[in-house]
N, C-alpha and C. Protein backbone atom coordinates (compact mmCIF):
# COMPACT_ATOMS: atom_id res chain seq x y z
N UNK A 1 16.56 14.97 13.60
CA UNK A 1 15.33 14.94 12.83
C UNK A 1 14.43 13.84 13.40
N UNK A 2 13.44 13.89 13.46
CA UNK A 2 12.67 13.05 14.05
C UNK A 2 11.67 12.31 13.03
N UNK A 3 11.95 10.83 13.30
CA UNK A 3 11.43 9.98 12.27
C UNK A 3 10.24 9.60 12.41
N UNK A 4 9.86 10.23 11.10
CA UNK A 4 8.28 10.24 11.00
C UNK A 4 8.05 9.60 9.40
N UNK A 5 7.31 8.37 9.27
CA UNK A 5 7.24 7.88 8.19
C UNK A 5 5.93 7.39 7.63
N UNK A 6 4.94 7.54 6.67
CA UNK A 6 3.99 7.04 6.45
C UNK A 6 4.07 6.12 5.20
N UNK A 7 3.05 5.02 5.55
CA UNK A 7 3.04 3.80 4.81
C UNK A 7 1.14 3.88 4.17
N UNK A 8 0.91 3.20 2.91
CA UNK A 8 0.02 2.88 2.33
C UNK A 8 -0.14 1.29 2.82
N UNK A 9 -1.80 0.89 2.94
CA UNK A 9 -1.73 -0.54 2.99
C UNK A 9 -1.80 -1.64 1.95
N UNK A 10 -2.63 -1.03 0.95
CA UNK A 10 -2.98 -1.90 0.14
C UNK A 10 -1.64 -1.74 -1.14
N UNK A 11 -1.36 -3.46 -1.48
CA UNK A 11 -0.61 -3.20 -2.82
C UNK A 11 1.03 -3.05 -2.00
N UNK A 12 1.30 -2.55 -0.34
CA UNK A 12 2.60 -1.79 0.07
C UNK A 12 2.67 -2.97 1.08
N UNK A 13 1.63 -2.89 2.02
CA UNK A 13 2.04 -3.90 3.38
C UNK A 13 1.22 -5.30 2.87
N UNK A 14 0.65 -5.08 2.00
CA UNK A 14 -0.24 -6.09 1.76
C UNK A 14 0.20 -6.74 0.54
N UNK A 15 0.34 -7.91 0.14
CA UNK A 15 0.72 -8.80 -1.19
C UNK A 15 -0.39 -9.05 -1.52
N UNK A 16 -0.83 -8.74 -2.53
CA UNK A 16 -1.90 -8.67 -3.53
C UNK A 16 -1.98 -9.96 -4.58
N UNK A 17 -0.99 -10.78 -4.47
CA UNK A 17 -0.97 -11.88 -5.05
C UNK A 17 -0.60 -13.29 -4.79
N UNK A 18 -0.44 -13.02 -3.57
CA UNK A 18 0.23 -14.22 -2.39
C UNK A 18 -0.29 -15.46 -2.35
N UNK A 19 -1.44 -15.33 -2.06
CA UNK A 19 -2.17 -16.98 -1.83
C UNK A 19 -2.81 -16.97 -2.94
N UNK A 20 -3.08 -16.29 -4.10
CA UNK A 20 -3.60 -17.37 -5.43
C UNK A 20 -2.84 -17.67 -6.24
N UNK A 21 -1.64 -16.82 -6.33
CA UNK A 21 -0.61 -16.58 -7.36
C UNK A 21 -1.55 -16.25 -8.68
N UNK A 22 -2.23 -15.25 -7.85
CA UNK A 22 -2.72 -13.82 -9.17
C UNK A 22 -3.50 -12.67 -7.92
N UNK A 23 -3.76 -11.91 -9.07
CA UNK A 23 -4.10 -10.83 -8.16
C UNK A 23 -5.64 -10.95 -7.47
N UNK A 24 -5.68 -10.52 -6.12
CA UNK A 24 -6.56 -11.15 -5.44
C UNK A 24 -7.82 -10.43 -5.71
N UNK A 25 -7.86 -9.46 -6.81
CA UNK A 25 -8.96 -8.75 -6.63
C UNK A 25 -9.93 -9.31 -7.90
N UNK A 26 -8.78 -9.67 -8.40
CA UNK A 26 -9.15 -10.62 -10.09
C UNK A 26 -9.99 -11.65 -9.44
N UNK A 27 -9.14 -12.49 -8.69
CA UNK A 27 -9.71 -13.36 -8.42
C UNK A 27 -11.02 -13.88 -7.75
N UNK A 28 -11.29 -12.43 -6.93
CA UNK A 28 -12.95 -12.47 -6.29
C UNK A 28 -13.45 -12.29 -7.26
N UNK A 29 -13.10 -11.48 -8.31
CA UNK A 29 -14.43 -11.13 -9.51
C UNK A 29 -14.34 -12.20 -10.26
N UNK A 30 -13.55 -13.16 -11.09
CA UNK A 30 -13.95 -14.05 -11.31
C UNK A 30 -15.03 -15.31 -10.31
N UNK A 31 -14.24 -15.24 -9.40
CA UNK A 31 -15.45 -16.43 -8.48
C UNK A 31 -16.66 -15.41 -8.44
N UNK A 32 -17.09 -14.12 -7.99
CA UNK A 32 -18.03 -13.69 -8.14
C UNK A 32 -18.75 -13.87 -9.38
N UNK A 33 -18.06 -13.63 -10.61
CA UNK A 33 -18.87 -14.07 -11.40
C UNK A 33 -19.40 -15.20 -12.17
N UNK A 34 -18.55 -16.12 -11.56
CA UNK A 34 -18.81 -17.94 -11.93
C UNK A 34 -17.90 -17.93 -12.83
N UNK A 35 -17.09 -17.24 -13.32
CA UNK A 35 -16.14 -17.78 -14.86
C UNK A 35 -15.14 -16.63 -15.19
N UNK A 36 -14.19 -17.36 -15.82
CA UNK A 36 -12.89 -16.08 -15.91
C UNK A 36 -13.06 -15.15 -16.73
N UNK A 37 -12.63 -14.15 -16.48
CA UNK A 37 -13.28 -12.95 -17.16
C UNK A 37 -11.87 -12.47 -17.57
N UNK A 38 -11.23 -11.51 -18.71
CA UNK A 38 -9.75 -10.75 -18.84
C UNK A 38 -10.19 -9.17 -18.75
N UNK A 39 -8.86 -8.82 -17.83
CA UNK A 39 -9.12 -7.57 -17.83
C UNK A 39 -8.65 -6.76 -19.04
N UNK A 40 -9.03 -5.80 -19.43
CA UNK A 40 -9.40 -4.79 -20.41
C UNK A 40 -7.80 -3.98 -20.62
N UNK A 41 -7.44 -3.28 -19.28
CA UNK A 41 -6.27 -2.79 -19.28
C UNK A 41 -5.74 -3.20 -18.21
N UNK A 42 -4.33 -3.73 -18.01
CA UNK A 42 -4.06 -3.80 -16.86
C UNK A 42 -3.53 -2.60 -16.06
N UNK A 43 -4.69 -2.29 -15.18
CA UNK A 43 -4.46 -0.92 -14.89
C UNK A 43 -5.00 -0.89 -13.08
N UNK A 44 -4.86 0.20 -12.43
CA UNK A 44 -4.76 -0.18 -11.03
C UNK A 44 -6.58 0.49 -10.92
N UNK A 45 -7.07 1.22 -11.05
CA UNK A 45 -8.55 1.15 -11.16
C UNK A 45 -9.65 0.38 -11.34
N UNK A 46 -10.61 -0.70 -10.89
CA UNK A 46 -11.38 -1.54 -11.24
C UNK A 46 -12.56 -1.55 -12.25
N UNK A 47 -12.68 -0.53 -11.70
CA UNK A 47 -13.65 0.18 -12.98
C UNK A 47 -13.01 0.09 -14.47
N UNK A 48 -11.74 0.60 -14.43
CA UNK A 48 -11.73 1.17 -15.89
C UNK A 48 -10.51 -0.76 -16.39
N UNK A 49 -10.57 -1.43 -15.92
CA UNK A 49 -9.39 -2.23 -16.02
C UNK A 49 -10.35 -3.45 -16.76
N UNK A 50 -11.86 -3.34 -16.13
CA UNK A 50 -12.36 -4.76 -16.90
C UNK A 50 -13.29 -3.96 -17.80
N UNK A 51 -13.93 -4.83 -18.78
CA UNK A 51 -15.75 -4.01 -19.69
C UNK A 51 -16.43 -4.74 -19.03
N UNK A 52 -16.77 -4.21 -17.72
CA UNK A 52 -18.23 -4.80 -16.93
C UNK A 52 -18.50 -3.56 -16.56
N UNK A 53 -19.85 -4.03 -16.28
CA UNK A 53 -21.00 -2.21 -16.38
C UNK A 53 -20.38 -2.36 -14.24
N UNK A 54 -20.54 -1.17 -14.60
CA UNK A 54 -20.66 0.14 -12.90
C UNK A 54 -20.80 -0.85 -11.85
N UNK A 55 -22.37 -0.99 -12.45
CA UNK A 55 -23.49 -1.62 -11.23
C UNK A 55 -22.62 -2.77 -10.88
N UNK A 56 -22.26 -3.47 -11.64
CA UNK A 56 -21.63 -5.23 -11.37
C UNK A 56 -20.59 -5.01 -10.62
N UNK A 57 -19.85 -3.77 -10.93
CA UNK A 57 -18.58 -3.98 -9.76
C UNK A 57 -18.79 -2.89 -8.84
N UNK A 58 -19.99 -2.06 -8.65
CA UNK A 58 -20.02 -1.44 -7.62
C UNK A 58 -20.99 -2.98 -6.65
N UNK A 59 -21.67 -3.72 -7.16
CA UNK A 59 -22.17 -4.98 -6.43
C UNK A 59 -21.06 -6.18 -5.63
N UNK A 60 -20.18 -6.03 -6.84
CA UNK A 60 -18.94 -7.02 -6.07
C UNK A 60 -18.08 -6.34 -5.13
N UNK A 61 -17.90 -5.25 -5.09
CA UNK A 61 -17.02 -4.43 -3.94
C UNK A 61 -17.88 -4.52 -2.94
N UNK A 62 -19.14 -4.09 -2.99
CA UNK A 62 -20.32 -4.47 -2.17
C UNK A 62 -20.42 -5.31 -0.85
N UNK A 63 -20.32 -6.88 -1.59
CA UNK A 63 -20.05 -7.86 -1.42
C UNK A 63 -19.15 -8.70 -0.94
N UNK A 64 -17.95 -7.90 -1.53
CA UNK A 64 -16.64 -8.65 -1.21
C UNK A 64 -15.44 -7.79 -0.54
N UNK A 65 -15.67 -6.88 -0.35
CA UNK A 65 -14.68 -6.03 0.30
C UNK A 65 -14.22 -6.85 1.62
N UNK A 66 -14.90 -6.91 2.22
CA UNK A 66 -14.60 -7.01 3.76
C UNK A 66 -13.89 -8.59 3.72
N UNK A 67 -14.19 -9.26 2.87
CA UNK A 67 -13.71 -10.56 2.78
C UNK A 67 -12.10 -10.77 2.03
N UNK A 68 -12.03 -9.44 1.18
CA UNK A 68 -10.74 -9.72 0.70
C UNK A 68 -9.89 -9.39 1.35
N UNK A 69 -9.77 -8.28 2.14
CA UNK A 69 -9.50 -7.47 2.75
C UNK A 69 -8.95 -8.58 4.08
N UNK A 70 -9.69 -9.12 4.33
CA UNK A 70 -9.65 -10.36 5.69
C UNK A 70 -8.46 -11.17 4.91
N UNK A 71 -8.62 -11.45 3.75
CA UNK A 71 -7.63 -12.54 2.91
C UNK A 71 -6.59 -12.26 2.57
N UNK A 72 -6.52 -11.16 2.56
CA UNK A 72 -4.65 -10.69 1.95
C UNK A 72 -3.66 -10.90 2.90
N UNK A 73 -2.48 -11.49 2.77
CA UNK A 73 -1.55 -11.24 3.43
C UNK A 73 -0.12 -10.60 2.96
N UNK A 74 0.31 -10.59 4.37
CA UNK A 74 1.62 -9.64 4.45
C UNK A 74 2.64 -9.49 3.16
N UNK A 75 3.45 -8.33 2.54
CA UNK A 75 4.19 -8.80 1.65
C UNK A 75 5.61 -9.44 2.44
N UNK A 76 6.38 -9.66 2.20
CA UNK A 76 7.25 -10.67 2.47
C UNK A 76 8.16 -9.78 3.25
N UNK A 77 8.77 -9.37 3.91
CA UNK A 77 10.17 -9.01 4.98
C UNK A 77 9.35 -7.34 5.69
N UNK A 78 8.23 -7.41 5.24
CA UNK A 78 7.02 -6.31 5.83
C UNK A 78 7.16 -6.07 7.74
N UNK A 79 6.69 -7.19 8.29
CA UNK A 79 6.47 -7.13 9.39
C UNK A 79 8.06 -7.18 10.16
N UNK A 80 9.36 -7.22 9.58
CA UNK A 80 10.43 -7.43 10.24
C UNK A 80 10.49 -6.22 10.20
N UNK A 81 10.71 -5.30 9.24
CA UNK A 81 11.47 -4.17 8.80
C UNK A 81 10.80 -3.25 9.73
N UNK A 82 9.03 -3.13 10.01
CA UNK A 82 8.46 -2.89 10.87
C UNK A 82 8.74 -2.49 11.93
N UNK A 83 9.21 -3.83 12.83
CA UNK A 83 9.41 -3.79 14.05
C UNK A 83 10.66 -3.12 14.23
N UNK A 84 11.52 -3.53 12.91
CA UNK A 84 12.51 -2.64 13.20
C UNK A 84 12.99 -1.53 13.71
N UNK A 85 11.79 -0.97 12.49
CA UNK A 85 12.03 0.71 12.66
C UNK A 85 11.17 1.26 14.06
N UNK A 86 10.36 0.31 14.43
CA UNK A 86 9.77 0.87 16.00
C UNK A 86 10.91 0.67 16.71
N UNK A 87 11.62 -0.48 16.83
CA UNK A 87 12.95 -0.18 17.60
C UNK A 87 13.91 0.52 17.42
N UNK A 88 13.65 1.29 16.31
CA UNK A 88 14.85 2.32 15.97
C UNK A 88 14.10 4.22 16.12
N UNK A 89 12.87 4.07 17.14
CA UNK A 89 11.91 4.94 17.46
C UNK A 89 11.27 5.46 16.39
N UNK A 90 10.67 5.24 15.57
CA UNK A 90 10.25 5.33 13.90
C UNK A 90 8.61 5.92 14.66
N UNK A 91 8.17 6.54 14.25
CA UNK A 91 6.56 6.93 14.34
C UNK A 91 6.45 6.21 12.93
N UNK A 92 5.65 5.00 13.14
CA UNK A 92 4.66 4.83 11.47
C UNK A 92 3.06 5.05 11.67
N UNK A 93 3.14 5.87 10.69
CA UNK A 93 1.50 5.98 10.01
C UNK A 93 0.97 5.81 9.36
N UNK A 94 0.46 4.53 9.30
CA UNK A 94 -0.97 4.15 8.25
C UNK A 94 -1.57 5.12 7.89
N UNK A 95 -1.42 5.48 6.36
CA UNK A 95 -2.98 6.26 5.56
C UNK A 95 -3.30 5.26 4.70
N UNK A 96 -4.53 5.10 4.57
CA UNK A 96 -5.03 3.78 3.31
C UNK A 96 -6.31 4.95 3.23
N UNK A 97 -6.62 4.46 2.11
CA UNK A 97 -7.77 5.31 1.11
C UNK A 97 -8.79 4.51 1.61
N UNK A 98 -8.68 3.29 1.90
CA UNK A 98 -9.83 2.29 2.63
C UNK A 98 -10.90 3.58 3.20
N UNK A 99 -12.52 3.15 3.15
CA UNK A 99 -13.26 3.53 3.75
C UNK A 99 -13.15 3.26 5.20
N UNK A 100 -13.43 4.40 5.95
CA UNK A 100 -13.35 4.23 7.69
C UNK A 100 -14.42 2.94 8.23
N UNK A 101 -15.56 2.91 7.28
CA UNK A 101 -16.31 1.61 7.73
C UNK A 101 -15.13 0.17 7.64
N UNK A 102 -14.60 0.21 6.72
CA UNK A 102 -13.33 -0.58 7.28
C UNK A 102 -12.20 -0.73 7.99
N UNK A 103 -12.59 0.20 9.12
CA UNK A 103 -11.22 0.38 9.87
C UNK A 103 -11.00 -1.02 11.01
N UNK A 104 -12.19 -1.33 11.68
CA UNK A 104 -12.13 -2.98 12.82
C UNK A 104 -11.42 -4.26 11.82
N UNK A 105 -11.79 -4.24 10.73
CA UNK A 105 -11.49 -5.71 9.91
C UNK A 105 -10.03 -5.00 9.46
N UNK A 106 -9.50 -3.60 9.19
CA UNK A 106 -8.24 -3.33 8.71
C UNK A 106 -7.45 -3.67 10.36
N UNK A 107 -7.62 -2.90 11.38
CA UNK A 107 -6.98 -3.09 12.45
C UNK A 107 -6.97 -4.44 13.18
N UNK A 108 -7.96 -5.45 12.71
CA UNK A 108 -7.89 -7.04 13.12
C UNK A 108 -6.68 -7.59 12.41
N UNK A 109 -6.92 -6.93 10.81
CA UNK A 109 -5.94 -7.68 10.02
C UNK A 109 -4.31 -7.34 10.93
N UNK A 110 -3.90 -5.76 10.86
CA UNK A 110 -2.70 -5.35 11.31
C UNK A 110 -2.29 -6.20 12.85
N UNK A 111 -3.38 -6.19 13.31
CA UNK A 111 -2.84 -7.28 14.46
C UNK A 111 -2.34 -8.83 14.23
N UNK A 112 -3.41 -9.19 13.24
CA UNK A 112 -3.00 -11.17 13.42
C UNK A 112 -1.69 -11.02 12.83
N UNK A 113 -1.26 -10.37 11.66
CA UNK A 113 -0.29 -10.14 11.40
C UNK A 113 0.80 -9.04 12.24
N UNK A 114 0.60 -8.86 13.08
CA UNK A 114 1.78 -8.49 14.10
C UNK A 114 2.68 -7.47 13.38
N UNK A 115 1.73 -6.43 12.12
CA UNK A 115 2.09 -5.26 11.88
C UNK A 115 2.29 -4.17 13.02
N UNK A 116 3.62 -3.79 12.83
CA UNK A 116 3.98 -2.60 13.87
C UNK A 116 3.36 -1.17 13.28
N UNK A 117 2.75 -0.23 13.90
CA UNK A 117 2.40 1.50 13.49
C UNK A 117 1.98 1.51 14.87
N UNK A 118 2.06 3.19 14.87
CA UNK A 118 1.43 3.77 15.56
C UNK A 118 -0.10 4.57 15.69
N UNK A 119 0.00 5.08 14.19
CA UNK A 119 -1.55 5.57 14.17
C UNK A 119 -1.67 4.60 12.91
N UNK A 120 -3.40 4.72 12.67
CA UNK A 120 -3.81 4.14 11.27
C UNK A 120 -4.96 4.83 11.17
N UNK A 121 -4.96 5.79 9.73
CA UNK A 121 -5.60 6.74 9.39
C UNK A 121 -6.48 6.53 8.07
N UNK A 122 -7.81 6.78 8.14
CA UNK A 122 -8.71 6.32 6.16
C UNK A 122 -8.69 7.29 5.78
N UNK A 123 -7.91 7.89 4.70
CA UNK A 123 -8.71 9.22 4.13
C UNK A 123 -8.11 9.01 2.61
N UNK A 124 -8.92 9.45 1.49
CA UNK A 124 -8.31 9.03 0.37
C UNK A 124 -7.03 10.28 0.15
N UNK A 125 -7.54 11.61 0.57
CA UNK A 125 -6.61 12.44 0.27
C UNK A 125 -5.35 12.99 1.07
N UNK A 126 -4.64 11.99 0.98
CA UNK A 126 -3.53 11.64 1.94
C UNK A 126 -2.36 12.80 1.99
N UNK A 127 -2.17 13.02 1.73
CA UNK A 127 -0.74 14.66 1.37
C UNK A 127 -1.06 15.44 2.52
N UNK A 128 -2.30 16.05 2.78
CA UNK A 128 -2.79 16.87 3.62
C UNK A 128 -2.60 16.57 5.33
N UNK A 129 -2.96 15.38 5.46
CA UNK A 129 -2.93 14.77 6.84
C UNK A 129 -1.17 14.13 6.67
N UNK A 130 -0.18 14.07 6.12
CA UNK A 130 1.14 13.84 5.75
C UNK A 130 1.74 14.99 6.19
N UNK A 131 1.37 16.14 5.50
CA UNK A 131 2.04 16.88 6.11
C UNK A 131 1.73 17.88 7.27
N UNK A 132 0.13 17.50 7.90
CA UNK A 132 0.23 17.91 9.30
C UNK A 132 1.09 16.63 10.10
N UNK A 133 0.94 15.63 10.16
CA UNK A 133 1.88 14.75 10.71
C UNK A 133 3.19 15.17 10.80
N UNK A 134 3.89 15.95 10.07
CA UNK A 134 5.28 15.94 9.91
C UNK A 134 5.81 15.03 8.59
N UNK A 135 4.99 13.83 8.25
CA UNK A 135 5.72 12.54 7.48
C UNK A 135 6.88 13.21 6.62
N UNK A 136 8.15 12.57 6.54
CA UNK A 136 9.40 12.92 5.72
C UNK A 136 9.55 12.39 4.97
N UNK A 137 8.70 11.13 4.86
CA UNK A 137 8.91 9.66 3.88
C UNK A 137 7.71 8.90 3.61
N UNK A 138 7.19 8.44 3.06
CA UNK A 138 5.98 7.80 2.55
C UNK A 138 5.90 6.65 1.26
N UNK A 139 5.25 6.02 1.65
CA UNK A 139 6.04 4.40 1.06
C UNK A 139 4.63 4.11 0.30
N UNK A 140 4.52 4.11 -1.25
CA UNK A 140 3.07 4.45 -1.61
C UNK A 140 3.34 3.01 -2.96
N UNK A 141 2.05 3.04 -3.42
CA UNK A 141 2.21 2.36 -4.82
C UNK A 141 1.54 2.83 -5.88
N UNK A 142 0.82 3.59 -5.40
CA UNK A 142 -0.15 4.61 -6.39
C UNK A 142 0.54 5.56 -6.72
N UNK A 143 0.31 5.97 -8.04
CA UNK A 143 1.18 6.76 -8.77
C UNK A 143 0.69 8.32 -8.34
N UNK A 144 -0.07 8.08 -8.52
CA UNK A 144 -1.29 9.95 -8.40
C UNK A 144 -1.12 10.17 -7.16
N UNK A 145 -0.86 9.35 -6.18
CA UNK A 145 -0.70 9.58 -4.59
C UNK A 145 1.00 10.26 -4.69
N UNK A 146 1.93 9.57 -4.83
CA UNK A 146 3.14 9.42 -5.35
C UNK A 146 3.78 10.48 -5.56
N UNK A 147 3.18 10.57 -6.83
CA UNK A 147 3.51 12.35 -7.64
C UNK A 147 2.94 13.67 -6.36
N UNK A 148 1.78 13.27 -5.80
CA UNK A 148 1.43 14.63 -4.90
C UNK A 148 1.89 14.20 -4.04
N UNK A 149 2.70 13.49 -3.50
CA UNK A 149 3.61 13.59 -2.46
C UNK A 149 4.81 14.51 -2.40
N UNK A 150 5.36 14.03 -3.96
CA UNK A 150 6.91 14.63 -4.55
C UNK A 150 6.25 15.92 -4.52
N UNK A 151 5.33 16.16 -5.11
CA UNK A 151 5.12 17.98 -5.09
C UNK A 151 4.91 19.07 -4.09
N UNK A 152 4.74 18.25 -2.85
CA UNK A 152 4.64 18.65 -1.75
C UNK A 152 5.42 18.48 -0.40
N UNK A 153 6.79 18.02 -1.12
CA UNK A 153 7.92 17.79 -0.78
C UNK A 153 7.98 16.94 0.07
N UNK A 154 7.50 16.14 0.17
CA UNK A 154 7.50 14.57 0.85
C UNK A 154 7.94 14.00 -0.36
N UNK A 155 8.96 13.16 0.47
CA UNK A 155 9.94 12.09 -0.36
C UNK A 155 9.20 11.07 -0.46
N UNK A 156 9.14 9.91 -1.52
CA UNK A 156 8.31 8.77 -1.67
C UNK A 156 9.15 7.73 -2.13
N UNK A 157 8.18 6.35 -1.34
CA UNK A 157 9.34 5.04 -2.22
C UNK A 157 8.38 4.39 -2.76
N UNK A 158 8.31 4.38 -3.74
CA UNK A 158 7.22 3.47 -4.86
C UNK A 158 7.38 2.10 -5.22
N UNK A 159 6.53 1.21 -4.13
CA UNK A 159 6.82 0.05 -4.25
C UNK A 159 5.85 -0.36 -6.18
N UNK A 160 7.47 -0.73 -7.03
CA UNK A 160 6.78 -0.55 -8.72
C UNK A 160 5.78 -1.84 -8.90
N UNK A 161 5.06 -1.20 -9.42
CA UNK A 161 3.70 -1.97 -10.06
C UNK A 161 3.66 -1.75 -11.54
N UNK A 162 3.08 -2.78 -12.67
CA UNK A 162 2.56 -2.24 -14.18
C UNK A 162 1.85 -0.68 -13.92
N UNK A 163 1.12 -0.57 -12.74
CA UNK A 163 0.35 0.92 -13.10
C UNK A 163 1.11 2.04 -12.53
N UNK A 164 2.21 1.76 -12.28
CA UNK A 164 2.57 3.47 -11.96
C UNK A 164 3.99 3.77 -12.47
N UNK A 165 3.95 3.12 -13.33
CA UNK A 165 5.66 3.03 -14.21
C UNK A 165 5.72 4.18 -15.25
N UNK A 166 4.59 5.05 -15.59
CA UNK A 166 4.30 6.51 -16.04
C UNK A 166 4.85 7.50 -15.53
N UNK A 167 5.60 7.65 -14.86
CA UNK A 167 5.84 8.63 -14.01
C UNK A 167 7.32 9.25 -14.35
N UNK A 168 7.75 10.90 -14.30
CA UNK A 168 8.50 11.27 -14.66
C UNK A 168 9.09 11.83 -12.83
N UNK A 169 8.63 12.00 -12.43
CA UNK A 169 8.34 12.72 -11.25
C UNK A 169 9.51 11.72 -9.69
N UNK A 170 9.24 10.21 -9.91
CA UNK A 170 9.29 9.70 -8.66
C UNK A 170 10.45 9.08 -9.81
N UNK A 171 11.53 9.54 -9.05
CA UNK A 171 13.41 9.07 -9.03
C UNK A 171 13.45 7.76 -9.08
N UNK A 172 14.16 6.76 -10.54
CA UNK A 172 14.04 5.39 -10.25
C UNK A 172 15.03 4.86 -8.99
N UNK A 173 15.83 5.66 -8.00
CA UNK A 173 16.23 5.02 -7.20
C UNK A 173 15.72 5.01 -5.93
N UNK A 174 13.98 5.44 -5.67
CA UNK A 174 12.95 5.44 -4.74
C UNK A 174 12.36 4.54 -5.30
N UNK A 175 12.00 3.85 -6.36
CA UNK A 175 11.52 2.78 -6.97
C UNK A 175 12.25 1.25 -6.30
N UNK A 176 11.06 0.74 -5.37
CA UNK A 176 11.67 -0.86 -4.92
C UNK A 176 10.58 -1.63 -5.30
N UNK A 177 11.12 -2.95 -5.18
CA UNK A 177 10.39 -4.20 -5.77
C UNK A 177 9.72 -5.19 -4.05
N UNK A 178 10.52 -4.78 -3.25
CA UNK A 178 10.72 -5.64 -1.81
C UNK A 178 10.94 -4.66 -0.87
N UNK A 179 10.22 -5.16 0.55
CA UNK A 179 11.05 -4.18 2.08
C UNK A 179 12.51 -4.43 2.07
N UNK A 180 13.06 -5.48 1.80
CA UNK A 180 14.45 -4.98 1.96
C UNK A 180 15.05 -3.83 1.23
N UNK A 181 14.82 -4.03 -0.10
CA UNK A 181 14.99 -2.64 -1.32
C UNK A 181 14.55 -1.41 -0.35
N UNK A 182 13.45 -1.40 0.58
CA UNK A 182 12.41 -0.51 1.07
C UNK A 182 13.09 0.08 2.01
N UNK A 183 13.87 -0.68 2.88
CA UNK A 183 14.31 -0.98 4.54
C UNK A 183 15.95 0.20 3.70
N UNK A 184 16.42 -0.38 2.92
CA UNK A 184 17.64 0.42 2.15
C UNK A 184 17.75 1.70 2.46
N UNK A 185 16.46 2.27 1.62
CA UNK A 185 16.16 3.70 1.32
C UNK A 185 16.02 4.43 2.82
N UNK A 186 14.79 3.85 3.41
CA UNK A 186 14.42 4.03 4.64
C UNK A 186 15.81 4.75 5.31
N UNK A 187 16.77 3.31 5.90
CA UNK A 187 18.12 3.88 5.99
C UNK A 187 18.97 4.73 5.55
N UNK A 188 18.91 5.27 4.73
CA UNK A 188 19.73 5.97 3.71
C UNK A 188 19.06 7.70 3.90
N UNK A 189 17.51 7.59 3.73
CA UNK A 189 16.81 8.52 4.01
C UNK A 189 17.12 9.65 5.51
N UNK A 190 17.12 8.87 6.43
CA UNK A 190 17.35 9.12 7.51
C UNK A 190 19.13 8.87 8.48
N UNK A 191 19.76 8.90 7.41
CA UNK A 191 21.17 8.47 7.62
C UNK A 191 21.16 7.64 9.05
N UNK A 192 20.92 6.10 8.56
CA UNK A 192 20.93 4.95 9.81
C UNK A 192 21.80 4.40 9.20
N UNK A 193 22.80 3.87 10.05
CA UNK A 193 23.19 2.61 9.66
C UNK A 193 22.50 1.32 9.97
N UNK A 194 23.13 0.20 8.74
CA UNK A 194 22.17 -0.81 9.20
C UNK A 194 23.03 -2.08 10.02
N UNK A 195 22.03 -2.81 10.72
CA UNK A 195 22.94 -3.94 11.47
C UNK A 195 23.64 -5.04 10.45
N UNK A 196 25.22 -5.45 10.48
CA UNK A 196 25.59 -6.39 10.09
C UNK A 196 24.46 -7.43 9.88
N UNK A 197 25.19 -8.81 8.44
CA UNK A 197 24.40 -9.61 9.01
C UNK A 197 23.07 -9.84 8.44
């Protein structure tokens, strides 16, 4: 079988809470807006998560995309497990929902950080380009992505978040917290053994 695996960036390769110790998206909208603000629901949508009108956070995405985006870093055993699986001939493929106008500042980021893939793809509606790829496995955090994976018989590992713990669909033993939890499945998926050690 030939290993073909797709990865999500945001929320999956990316730690979303690393350097503030909160979530980094909170945290631009508060400095954007001079003062702390609580979100509404904690929910993975921006829109529907705070009570600020449209305009204000279609202005701060605006504004701040390209900068957060520059600021996030790696989640933690990400870039090992990576290289791993390129040494274990792994095709990885980036799909991120990211707009393609962000693809130079996404592919700067994947470099300083010495993320291993092979392709890196923007499209929000990811299933479609998954399964012309071949992908057998797909490593997501979005729930709605998630579920139309499982239904379209791509296997998924749901790195768990508060927003996608709804789900009847995605098996709690595809549910990880960490790449090692991640790196497990991965193995298991594709009957590898792993190195001692």
């Amino acid at each position: 079988m030939e290993r073909i695996i797709g990865i999500d960036i945001d929320g999956v390769i990316t730690d979303e809470t690393g350097r503030y110790q909160r979530n980094i998206w909170h945290h631009y909208l508060c400095e954007y807006l001079g003062k702390e603000v609580n979100k509404q629901e904690d929910i993975y949508n921006i829109y529907h998560a705070y009570d600020i009108d449209k305009s204000v956070i279609d202005k701060f995405l605006k504004n701040n995309l390209t900068n957060i985006y520059e600021d996030l870093i790696p989640l933690e055993g990400v870039q090992e497990v990576l290289r791993e699986l390129k040494k274990k001939s792994f095709k990885i493929i980036l799909i991120t929902a990211r707009e393609e106008k962000y693809r130079e500042v996404t592919k700067r980021w994947l470099s300083y950080y010495n993320i291993s893939y092979d392709k890196l793809v923007h499209r929000e509606d990811k299933v479609p380009y998954a399964k012309k790829e071949g992908i057998k496995l797909f490593i997501e955090d979005d729930q709605s992505n998630a579920e139309e994976f499982k239904r379209n018989g791509i296997d998924v590992i749901l790195f768990d978040k508060k927003h996608n713990r709804d789900t009847d669909i995605i098996n709690d033993a595809f549910r990880v917290e960490n790449w090692k939890q991640a790196k497990d499945i991965i193995y298991k998926h594709f009957d590898l053994k792993k190195k001692c050690g």
